[in-house]
Protein backbone atom coordinates (compact mmCIF):
# COMPACT_ATOMS: atom_id res chain seq x y z
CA UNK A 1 43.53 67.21 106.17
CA UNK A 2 40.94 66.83 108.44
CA UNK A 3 42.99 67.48 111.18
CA UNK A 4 44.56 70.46 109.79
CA UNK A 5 40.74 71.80 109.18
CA UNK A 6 39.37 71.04 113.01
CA UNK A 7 42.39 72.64 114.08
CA UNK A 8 41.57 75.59 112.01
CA UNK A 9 37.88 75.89 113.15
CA UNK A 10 38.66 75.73 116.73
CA UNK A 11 41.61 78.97 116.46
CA UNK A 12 38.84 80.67 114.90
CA UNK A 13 36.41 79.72 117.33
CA UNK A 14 39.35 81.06 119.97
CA UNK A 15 39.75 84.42 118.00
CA UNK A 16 36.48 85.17 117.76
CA UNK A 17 35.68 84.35 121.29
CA UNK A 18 38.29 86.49 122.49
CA UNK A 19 37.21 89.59 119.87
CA UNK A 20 33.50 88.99 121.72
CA UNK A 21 34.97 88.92 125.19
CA UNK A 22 36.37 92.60 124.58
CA UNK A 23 36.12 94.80 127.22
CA UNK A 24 33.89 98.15 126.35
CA UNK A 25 35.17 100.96 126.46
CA UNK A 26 35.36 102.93 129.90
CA UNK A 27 36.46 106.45 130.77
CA UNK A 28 39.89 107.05 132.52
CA UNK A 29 39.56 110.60 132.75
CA UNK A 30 37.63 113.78 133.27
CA UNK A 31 34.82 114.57 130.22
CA UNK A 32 34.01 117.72 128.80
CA UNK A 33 30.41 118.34 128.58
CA UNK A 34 30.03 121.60 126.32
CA UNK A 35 26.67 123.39 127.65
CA UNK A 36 26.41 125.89 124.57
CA UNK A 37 23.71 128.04 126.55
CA UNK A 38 24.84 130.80 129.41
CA UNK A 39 25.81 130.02 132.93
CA UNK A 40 22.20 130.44 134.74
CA UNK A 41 19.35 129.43 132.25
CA UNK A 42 17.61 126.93 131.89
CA UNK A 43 19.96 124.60 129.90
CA UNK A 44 22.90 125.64 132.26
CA UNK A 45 21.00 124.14 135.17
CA UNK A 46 19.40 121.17 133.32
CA UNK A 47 22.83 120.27 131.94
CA UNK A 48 24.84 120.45 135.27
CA UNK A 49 22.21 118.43 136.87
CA UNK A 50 22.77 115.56 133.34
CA UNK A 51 26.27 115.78 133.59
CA UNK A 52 26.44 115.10 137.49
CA UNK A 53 24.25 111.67 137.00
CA UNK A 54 26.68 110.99 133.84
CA UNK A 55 30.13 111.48 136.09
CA UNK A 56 28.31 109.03 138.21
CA UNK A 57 28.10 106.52 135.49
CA UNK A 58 31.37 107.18 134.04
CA UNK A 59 33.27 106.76 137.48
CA UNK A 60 34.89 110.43 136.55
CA UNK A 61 34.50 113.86 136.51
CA UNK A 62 32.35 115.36 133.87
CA UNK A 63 33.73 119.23 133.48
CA UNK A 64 30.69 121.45 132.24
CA UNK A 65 31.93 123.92 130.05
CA UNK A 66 29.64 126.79 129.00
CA UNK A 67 29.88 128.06 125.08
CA UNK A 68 27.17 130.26 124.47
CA UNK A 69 26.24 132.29 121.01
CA UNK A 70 24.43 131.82 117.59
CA UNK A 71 21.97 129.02 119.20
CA UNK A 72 24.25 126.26 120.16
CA UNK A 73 26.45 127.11 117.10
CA UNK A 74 29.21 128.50 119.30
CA UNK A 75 29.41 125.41 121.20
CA UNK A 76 29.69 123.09 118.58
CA UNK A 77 32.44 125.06 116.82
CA UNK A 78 34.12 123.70 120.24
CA UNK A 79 33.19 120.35 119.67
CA UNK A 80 33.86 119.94 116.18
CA UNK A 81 37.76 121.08 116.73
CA UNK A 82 38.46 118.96 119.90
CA UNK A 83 39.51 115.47 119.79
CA UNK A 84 36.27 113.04 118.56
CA UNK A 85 37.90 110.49 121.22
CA UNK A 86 34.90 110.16 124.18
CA UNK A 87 35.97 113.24 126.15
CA UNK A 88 34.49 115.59 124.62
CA UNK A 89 30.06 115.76 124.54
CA UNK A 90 27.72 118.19 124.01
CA UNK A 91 24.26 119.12 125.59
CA UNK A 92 21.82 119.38 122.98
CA UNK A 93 18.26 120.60 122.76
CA UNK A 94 15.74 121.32 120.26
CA UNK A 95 16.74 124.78 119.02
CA UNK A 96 20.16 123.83 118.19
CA UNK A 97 19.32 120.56 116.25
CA UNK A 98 15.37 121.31 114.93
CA UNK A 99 15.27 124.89 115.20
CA UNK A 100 18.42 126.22 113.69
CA UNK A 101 17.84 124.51 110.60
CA UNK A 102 14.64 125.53 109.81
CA UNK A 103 15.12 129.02 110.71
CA UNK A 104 18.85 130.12 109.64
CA UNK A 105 19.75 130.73 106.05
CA UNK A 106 23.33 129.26 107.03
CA UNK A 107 24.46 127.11 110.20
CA UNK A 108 27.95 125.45 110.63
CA UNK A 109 26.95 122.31 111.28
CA UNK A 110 24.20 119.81 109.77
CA UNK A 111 22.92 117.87 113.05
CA UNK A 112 22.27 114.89 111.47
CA UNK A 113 25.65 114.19 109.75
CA UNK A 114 28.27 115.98 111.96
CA UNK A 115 26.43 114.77 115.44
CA UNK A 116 25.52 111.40 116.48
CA UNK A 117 23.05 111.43 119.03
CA UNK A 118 23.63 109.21 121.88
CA UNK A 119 20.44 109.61 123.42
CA UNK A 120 17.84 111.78 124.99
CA UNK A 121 17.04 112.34 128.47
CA UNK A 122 14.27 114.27 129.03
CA UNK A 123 11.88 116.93 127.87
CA UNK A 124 10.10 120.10 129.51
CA UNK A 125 6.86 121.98 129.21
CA UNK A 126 7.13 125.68 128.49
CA UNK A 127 5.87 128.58 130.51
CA UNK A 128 4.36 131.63 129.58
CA UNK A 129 5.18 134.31 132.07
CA UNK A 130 4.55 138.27 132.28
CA UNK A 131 6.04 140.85 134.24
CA UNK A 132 4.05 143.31 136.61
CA UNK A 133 3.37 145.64 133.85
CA UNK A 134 1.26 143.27 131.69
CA UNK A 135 -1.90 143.93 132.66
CA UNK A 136 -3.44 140.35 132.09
CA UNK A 137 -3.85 137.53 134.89
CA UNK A 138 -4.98 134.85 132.04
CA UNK A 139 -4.25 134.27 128.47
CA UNK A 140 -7.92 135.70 127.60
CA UNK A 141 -6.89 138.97 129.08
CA UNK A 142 -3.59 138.81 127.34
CA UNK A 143 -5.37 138.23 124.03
CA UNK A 144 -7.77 140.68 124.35
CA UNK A 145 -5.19 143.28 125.68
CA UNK A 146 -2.84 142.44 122.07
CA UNK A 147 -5.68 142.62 120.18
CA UNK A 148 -6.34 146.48 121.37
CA UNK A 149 -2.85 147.30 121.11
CA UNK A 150 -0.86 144.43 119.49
CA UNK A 151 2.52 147.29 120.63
CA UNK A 152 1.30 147.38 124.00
CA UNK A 153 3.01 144.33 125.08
CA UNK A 154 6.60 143.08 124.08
CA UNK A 155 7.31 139.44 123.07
CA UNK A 156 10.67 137.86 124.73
CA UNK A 157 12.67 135.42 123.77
CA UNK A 158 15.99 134.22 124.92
CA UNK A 159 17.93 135.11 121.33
CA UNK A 160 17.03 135.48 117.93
CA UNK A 161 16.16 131.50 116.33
CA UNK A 162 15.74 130.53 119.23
CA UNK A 163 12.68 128.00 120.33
CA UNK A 164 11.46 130.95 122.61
CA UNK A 165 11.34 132.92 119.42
CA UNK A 166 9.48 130.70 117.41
CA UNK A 167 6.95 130.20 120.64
CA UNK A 168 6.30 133.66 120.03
CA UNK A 169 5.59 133.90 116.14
CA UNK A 170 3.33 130.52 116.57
CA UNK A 171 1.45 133.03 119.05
CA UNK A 172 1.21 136.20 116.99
CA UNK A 173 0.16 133.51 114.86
CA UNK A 174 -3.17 132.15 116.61
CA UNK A 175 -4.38 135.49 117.84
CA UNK A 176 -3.78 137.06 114.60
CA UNK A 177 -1.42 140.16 116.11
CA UNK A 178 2.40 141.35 115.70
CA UNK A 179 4.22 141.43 118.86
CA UNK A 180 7.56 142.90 118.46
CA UNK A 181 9.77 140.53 119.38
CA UNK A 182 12.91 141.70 121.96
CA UNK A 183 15.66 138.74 121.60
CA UNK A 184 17.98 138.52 124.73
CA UNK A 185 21.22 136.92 125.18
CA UNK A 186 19.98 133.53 126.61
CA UNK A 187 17.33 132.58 128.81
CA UNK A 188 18.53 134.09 132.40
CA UNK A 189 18.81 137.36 131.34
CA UNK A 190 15.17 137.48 129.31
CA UNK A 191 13.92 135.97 132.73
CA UNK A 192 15.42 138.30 134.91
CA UNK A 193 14.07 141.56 132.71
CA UNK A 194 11.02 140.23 132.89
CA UNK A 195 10.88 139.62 137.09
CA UNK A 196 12.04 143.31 137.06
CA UNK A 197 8.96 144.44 135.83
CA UNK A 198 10.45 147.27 133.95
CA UNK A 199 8.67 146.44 130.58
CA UNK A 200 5.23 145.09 129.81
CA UNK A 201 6.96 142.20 128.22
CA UNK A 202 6.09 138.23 127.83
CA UNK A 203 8.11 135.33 127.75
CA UNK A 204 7.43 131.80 127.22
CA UNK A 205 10.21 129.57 127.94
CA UNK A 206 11.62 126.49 130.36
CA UNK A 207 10.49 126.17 133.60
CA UNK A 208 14.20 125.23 135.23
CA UNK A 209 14.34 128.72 136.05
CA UNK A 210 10.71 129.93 136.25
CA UNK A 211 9.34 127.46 138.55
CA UNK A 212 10.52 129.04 142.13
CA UNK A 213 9.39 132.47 140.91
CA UNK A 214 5.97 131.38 139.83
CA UNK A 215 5.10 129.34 142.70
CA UNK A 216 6.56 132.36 145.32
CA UNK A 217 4.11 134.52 143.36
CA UNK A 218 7.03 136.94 142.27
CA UNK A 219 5.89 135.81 138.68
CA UNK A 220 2.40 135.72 136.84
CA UNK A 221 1.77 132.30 134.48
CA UNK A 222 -0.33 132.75 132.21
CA UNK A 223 -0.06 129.53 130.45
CA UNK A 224 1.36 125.85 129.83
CA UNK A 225 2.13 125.10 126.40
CA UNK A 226 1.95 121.06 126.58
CA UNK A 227 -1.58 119.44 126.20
CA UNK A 228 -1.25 118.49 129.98
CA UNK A 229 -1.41 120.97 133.22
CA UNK A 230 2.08 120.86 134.78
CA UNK A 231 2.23 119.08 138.38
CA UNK A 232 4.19 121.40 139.79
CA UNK A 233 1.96 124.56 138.83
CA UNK A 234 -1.35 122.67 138.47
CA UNK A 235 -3.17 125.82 139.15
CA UNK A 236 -1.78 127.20 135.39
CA UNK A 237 -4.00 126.04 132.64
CA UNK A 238 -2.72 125.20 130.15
CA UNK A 239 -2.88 127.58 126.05
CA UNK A 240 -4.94 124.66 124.95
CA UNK A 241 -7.79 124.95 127.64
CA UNK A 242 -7.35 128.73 127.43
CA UNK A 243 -8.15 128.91 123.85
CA UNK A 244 -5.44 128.33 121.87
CA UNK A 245 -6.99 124.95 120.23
CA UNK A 246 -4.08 122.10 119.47
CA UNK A 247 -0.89 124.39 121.31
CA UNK A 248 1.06 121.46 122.42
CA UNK A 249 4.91 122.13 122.48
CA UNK A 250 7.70 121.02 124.20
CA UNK A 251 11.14 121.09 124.72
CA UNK A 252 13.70 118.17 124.81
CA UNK A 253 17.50 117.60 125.72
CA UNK A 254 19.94 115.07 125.33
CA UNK A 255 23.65 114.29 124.80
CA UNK A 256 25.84 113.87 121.24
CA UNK A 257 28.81 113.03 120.11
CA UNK A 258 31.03 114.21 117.03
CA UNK A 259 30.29 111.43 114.08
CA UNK A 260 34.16 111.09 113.76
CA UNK A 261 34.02 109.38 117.63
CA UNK A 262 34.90 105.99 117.13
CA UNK A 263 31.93 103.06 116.87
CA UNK A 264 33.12 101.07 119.79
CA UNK A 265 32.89 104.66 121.84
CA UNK A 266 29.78 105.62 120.81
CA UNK A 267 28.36 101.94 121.53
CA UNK A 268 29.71 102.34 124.75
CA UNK A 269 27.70 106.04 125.69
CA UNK A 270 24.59 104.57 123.84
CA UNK A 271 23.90 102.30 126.50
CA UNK A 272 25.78 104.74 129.67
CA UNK A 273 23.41 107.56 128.64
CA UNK A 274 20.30 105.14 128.11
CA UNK A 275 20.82 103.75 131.34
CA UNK A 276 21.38 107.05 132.70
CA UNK A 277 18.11 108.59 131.17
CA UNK A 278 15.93 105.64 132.84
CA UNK A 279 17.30 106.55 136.69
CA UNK A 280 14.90 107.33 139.00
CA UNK A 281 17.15 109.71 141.08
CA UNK A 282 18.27 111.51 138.08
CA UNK A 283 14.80 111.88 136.64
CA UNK A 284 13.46 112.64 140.39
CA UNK A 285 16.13 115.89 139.95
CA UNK A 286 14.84 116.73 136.68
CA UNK A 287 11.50 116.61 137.82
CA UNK A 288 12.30 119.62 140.40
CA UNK A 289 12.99 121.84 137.24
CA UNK A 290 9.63 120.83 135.49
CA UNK A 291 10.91 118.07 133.57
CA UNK A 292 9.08 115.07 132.42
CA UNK A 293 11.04 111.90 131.54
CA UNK A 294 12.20 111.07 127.80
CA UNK A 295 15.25 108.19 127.37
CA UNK A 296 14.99 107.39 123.39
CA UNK A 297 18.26 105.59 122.65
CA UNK A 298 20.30 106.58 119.84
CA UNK A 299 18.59 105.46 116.97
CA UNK A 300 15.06 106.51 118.30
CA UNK A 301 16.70 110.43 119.31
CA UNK A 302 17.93 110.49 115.73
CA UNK A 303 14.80 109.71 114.57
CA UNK A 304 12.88 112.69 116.63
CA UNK A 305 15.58 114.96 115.54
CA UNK A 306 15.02 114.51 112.14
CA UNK A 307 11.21 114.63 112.56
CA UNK A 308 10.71 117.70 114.14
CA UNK A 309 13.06 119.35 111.93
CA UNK A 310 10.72 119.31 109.57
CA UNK A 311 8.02 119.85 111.74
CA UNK A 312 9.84 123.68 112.94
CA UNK A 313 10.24 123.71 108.87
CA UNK A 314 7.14 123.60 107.42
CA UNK A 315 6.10 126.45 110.85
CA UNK A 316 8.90 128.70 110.22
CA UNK A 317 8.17 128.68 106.30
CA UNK A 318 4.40 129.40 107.27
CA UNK A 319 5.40 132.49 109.31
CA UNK A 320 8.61 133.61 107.08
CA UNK A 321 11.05 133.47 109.91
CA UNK A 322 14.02 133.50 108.97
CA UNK A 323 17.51 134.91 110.48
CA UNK A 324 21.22 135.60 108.45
């Protein structure tokens, strides 16, 4: 009996040791990254630049395929009706998963049950910029010129919901005036309307594509919305400094799944992407588009996710923005 038992301990032992010794999973083919922002913003670039270090990791191509409309919710129509098996991930970013829910009366997609987040990778100071016509060189000037003619001088954003949006409602906001508000279809095109100077218009948004224009002098910064001067533009001070007391915004991007991808998949990009995130030569890329390093692992992403959607909540209740 003994004997029968010992026996029976050790082909457990075996089993289990085997089970352990498992190999994780790996990629054997391309992956789709869905960028659901338009070829040329800020995202687009951000995202190719992510999905290059991740084809890297994975040993395979990573396809970027661009889905933009409705904030994100375009793209994850995509990724909620293509296989959950690995090959399929989507760029996300604070409008889509923070922003969207606070602000639309209906989304198709709750980002905290249909999404698990496999990690973040970084996160970027926003930019306030003005075209020619604005005639302000500092956020003082701007403030004073709004509060003479709040019409004088259009508010951009790069769609309606969008973080850009909400950047400029917190901003009506502090200086007390009622900029109207001209949503574009994504960020390129609200940058590239305001470069051409046809409008006096504003637009505070990433820096990805904003960065070569300010520093050739093509564009006028007025501001920095973090608490901290970017390095790249250290001449820009930043809303705080300038008079807006406690502005301190960013925005962040990562990678997610669909919560039907299998556990031992997920496991396996939890650790790809937080490895990924914590590269020096990826973050050194980043850093060329204004980025400042953030690699939160799953569980720490999800948490910030569901934080700061009710941060944008209790903001977007305060200023009764809302969009069907």
């Amino acid at each position: 009996m003994k004997i029968k038992l010992l026996w029976a301990g050790v082909l457990f032992f075996l089993t289990q040791s085997a089970f352990s010794q498992t190999p994780p999973w790996t990629a054997t083919k391309p992956v789709r990254l869905i960028i659901p922002q338009v070829a040329g913003g800020g995202a687009d670039a951000i995202g190719r630049t992510i999905g290059q270090a991740l084809s890297e990791k994975l040993g395979q191509p990573v396809i970027v395929d661009n889905r933009p409309g409705t904030n994100g919710g375009v793209g994850m129509d995509v990724l909620m009706n293509a296989p959950a098996d690995g090959y399929n991930l989507i760029l996300v970013f604070t409008s889509m998963m923070a922003i969207n829910p606070a602000v639309y009366e209906k989304i198709n997609y709750d980002p905290l049950k249909d999404l698990r987040s496999l990690g973040s990778v970084c996160e970027v100071p926003l930019v306030m910029i003005a075209s020619s016509k604005v005639p302000a060189t500092n956020l003082k000037e701007l403030i004073s010129s709004l509060k003479s003619d709040s019409q004088s001088i259009f508010g951009a954003s790069s769609g309606n919901g969008s973080f850009s949006h909400m950047m400029i409602e917190m901003l009506n906001t502090k200086i007390g005036v009622k900029m109207t508000h001209i949503p574009f279809k994504g960020e390129g095109p609200a940058v590239a309307h305001v470069l051409s100077g046809q409008d006096s218009i504003i637009y505070i948004g990433t820096p990805a594509i904003i960065l070569s224009q300010v520093q050739s002098g093509k564009l006028k910064a007025l501001g920095v919305t973090t608490a901290k001067r970017m390095s790249q533009i250290p001449n820009v001070p930043t809303l705080a400094e300038s008079g807006l007391t406690d502005f301190n915004e960013s925005f962040w991007y990562g990678l997610a799944a669909s919560s039907n991808t299998p556990p031992h998949i997920l496991e396996a990009y939890n650790k790809i992407v937080n490895d990924m995130a914590r590269s020096d030569n990826l973050q050194a890329n980043l850093g060329k588009m204004g980025c400042n390093s953030l690699p939160l692992n799953s569980t720490e992403f999800t948490d910030k996710v569901r934080n700061d959607i009710k941060k944008y909540s209790a903001i977007a209740k305060s200023v009764n923005m809302k969009v069907d």
